[in-house]
PDB file of N, CA and C in Angstrom:
ATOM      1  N   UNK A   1      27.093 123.494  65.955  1.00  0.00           N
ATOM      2  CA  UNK A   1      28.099 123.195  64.984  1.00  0.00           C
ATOM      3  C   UNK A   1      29.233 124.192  65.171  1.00  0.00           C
ATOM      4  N   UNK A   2      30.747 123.496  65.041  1.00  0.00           N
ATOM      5  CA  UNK A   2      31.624 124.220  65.394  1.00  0.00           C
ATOM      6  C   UNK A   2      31.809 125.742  64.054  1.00  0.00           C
ATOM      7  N   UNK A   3      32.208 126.828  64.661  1.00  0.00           N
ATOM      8  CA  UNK A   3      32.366 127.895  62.875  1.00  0.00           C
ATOM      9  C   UNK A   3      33.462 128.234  63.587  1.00  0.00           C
ATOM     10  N   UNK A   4      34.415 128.449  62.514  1.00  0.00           N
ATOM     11  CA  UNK A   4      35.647 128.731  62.555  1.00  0.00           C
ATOM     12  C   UNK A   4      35.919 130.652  61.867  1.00  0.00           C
ATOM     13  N   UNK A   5      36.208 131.596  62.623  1.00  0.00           N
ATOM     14  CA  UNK A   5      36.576 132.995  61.491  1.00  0.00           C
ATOM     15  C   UNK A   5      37.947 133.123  61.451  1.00  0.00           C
ATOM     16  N   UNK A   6      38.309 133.727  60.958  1.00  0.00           N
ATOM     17  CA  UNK A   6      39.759 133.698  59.812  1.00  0.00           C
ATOM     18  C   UNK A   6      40.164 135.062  59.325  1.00  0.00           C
ATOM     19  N   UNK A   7      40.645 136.060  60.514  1.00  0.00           N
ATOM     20  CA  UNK A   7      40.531 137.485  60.163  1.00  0.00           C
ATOM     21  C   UNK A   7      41.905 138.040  60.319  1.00  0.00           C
ATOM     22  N   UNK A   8      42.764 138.827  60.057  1.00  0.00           N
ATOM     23  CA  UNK A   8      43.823 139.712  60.231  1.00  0.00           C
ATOM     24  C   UNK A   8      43.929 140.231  61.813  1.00  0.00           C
ATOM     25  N   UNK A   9      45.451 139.472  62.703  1.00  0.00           N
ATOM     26  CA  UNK A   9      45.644 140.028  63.659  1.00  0.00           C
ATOM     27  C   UNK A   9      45.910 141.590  63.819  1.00  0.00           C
ATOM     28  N   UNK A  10      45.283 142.263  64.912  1.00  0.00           N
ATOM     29  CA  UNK A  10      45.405 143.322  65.371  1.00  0.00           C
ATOM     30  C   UNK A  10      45.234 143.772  66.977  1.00  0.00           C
ATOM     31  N   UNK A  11      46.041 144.848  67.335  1.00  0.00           N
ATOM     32  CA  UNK A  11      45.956 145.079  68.621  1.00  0.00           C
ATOM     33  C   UNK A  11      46.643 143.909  69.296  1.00  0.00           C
ATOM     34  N   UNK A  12      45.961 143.680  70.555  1.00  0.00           N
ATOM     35  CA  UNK A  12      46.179 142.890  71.261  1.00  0.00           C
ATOM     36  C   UNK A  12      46.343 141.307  71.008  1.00  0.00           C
ATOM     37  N   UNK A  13      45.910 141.344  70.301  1.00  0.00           N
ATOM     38  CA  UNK A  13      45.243 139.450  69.388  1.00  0.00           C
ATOM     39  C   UNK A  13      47.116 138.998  69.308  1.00  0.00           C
ATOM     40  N   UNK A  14      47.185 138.041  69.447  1.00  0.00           N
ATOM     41  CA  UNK A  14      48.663 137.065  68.957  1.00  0.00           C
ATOM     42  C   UNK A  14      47.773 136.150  67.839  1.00  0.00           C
ATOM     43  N   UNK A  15      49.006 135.754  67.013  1.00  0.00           N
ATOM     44  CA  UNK A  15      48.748 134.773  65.859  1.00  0.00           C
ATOM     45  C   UNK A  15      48.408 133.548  66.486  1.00  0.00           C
ATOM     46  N   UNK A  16      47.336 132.988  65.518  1.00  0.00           N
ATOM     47  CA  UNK A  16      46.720 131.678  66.162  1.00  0.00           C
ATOM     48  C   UNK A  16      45.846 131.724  67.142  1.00  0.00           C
ATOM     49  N   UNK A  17      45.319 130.838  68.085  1.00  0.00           N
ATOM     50  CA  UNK A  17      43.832 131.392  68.456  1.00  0.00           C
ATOM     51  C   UNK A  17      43.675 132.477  69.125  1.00  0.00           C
ATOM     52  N   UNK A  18      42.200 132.972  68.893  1.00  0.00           N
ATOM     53  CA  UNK A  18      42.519 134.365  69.626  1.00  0.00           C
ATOM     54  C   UNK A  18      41.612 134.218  70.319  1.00  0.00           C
ATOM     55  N   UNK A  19      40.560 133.175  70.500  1.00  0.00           N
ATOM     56  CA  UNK A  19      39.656 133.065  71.547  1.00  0.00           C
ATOM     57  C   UNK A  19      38.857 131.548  71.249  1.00  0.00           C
ATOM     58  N   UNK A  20      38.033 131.323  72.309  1.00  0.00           N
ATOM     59  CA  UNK A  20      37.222 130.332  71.975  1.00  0.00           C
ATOM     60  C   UNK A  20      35.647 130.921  72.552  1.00  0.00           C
ATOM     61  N   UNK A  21      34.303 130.715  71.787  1.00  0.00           N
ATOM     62  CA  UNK A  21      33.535 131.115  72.253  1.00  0.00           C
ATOM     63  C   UNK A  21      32.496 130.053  72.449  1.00  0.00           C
ATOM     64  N   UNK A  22      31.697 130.523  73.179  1.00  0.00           N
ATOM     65  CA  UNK A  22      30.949 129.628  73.620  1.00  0.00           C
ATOM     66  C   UNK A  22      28.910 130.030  73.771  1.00  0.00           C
ATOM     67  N   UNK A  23      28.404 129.529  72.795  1.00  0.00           N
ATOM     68  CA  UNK A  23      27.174 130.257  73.094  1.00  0.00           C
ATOM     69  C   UNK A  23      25.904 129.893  73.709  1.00  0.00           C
ATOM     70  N   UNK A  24      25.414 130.921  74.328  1.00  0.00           N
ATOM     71  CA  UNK A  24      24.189 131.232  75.410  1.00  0.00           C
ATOM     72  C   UNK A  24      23.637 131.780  75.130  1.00  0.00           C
ATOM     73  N   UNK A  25      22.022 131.447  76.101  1.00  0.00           N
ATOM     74  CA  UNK A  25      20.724 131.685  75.096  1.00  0.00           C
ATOM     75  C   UNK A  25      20.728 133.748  75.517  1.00  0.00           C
ATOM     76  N   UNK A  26      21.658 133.995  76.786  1.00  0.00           N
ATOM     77  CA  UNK A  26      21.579 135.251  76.858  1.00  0.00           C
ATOM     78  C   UNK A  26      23.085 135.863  77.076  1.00  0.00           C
ATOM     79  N   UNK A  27      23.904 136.256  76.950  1.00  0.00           N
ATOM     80  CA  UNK A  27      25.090 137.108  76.974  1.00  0.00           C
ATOM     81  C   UNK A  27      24.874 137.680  78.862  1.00  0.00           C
ATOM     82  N   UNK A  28      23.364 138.888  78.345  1.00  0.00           N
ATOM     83  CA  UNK A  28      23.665 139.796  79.104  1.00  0.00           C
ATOM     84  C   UNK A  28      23.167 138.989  80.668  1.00  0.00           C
ATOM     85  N   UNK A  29      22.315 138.102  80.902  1.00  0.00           N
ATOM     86  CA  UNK A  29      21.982 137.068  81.637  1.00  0.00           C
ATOM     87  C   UNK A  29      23.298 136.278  81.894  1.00  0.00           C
ATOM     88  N   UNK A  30      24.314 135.844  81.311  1.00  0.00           N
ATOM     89  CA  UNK A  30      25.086 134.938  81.864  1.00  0.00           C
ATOM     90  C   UNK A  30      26.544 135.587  82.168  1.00  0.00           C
ATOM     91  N   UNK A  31      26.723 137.361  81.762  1.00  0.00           N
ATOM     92  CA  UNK A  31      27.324 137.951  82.262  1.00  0.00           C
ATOM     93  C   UNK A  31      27.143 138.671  83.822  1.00  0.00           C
ATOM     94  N   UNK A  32      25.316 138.670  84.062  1.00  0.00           N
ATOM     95  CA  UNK A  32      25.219 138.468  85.412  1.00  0.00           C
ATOM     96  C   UNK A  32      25.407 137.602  86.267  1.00  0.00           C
ATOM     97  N   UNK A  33      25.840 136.296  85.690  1.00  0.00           N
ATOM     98  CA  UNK A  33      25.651 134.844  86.765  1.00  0.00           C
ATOM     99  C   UNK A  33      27.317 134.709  86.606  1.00  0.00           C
ATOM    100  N   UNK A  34      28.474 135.449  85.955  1.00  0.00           N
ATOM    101  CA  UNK A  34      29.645 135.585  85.905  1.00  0.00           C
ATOM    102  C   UNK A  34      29.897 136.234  87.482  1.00  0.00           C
ATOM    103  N   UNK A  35      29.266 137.347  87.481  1.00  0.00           N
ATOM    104  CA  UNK A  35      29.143 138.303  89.089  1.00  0.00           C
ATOM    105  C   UNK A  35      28.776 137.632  90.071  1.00  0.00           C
ATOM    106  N   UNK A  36      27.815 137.450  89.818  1.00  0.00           N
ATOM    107  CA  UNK A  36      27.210 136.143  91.134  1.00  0.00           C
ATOM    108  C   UNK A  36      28.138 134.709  91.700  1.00  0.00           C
ATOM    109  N   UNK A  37      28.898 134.581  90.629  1.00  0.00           N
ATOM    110  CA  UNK A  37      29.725 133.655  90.909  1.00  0.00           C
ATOM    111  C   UNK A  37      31.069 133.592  91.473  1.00  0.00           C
ATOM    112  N   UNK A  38      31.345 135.026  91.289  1.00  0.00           N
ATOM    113  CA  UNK A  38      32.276 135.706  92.039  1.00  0.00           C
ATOM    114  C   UNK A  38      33.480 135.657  90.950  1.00  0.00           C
ATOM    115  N   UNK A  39      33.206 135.581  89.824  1.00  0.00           N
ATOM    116  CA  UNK A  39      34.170 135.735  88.886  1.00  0.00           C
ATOM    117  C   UNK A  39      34.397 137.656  88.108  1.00  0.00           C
ATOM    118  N   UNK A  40      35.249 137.507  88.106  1.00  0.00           N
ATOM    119  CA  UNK A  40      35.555 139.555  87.799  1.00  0.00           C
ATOM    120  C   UNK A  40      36.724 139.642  86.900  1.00  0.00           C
ATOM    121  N   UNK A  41      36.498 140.450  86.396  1.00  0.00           N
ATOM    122  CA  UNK A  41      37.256 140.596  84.854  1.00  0.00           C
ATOM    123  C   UNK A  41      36.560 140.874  83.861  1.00  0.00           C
ATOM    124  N   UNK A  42      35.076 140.170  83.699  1.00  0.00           N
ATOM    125  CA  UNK A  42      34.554 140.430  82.457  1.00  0.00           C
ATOM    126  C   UNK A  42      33.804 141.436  82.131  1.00  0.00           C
ATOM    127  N   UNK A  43      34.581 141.795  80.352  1.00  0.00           N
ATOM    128  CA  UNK A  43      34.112 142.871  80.049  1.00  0.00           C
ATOM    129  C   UNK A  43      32.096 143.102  80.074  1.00  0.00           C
ATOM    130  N   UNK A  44      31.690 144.127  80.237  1.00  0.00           N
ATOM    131  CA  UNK A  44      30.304 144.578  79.937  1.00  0.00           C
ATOM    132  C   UNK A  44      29.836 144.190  78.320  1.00  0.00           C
ATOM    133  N   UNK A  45      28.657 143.103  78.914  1.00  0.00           N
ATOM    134  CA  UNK A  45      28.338 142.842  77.366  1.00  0.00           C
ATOM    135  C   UNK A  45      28.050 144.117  76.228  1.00  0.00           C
ATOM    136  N   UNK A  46      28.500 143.646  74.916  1.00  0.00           N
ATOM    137  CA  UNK A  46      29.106 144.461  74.099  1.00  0.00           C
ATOM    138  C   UNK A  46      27.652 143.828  72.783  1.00  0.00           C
ATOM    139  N   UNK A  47      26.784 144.884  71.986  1.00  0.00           N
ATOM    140  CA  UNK A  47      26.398 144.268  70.760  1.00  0.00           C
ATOM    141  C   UNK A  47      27.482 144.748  69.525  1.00  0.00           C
ATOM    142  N   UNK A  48      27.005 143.441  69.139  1.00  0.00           N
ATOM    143  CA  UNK A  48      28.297 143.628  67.778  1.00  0.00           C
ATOM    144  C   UNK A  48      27.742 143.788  66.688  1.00  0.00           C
ATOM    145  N   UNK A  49      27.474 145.093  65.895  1.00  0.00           N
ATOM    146  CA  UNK A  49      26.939 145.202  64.704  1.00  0.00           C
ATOM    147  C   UNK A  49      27.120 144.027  63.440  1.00  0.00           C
ATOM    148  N   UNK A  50      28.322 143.830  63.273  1.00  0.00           N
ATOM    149  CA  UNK A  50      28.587 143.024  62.190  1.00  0.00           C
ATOM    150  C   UNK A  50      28.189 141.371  62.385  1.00  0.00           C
ATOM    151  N   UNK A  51      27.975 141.303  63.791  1.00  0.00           N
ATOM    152  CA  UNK A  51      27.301 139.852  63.627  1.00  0.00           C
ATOM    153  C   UNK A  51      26.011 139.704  63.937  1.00  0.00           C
ATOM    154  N   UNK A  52      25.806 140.947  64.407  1.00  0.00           N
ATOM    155  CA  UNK A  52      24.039 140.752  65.258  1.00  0.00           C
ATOM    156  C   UNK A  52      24.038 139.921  66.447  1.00  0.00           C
ATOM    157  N   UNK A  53      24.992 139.924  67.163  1.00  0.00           N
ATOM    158  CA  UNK A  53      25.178 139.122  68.273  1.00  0.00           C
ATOM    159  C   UNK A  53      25.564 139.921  69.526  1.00  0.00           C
ATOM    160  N   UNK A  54      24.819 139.723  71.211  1.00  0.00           N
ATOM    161  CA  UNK A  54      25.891 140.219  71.847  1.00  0.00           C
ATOM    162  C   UNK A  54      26.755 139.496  72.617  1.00  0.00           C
ATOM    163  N   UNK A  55      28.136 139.933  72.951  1.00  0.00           N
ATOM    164  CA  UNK A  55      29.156 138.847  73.438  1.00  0.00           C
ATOM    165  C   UNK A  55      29.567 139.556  74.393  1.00  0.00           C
ATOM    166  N   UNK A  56      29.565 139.041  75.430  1.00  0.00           N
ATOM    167  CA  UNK A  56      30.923 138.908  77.098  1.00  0.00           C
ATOM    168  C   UNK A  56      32.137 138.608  76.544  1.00  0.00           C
ATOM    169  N   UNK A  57      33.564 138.962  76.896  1.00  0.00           N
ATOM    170  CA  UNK A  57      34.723 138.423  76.732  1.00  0.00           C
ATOM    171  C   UNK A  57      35.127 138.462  77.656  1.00  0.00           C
ATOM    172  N   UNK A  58      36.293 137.624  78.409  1.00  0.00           N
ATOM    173  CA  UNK A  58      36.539 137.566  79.280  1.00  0.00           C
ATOM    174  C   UNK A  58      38.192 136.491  79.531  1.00  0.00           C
ATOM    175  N   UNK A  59      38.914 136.706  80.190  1.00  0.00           N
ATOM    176  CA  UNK A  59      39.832 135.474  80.196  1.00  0.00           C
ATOM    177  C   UNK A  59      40.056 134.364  81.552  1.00  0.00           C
ATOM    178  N   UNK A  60      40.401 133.004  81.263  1.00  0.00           N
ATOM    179  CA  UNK A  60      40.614 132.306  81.821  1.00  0.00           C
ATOM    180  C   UNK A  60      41.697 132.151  82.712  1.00  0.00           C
ATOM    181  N   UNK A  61      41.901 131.672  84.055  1.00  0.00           N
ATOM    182  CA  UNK A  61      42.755 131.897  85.104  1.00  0.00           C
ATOM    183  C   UNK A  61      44.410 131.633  84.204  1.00  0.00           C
ATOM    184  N   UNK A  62      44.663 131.159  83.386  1.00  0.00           N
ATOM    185  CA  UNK A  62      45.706 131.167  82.360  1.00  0.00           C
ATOM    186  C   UNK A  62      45.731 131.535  81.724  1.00  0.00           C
ATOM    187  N   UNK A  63      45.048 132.688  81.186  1.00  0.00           N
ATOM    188  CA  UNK A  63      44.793 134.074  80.611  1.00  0.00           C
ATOM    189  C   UNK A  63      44.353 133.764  79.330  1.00  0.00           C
ATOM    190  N   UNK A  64      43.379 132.837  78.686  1.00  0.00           N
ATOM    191  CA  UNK A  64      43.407 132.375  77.562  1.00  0.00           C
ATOM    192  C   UNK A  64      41.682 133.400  77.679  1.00  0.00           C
ATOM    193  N   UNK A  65      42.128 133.810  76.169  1.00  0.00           N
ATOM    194  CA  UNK A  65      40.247 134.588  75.977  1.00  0.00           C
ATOM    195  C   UNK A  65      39.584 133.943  75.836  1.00  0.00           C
ATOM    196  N   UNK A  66      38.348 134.071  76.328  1.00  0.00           N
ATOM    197  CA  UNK A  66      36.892 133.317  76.317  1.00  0.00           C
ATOM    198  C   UNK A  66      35.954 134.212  75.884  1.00  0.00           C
ATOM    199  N   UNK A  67      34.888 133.952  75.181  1.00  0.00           N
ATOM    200  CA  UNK A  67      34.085 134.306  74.965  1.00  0.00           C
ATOM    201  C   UNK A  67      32.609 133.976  74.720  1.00  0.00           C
ATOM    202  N   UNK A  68      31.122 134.725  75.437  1.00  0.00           N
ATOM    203  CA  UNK A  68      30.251 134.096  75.339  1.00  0.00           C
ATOM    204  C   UNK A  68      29.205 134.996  74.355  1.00  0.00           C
ATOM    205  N   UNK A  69      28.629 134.316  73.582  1.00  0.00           N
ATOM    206  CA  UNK A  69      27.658 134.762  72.953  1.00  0.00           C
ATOM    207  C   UNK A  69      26.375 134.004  72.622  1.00  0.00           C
ATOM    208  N   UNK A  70      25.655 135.799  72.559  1.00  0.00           N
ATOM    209  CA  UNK A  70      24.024 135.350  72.417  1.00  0.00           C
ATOM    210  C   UNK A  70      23.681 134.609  71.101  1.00  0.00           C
ATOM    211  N   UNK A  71      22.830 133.310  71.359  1.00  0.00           N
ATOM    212  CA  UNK A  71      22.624 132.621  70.089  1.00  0.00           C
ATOM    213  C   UNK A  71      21.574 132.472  69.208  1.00  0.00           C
ATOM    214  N   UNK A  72      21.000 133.994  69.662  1.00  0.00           N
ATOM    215  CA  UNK A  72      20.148 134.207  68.724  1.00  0.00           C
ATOM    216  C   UNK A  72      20.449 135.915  67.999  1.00  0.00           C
ATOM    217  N   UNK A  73      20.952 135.952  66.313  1.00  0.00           N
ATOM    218  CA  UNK A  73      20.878 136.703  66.216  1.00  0.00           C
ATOM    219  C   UNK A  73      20.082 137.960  65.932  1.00  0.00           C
ATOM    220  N   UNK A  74      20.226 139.595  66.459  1.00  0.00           N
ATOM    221  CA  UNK A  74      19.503 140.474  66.656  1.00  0.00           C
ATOM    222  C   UNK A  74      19.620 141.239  65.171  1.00  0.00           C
ATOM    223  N   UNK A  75      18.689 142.234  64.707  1.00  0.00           N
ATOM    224  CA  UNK A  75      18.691 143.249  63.930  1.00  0.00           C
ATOM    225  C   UNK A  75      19.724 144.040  64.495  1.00  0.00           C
ATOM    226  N   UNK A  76      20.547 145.142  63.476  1.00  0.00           N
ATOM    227  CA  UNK A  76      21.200 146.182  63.635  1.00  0.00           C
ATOM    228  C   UNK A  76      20.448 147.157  64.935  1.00  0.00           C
ATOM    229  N   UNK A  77      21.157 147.630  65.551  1.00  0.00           N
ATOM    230  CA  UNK A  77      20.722 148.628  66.410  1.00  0.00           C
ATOM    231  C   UNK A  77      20.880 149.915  66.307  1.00  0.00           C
TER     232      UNK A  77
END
């Protein structure tokens, strides 16, 4: 199901979308098959306290952010 967040631009972010994500059963698994594929740019998966999730970001050859995350969420670390 699609979820939409709705937060205050900062940094780098422009108004309006600031990414699209996309989720996988592993982050840190499909940030290795990013390498293997010969794709480079993407950041080192990252856990995110506030969602219990970890996410790859990364951008598209038209520089649009992408993002993948794990879809199962974890306890605080």
């Amino acid at each position: 199901q699609p979820i939409f967040e709705i937060h205050k631009v900062g940094g780098e972010e422009n108004i309006g979308v600031n990414h699209i994500a996309f989720k996988v059963d592993s982050a840190q698994d499909a940030y290795a098959e990013l390498g293997r594929s010969g794709i480079s740019g993407a950041r080192a998966p990252n856990f995110v306290q506030a969602t219990g999730r970890t996410t790859v970001n990364f951008r598209d050859p038209d520089g649009w952010r992408l993002q993948l995350v794990d879809a199962e969420r974890k306890p605080a670390q």
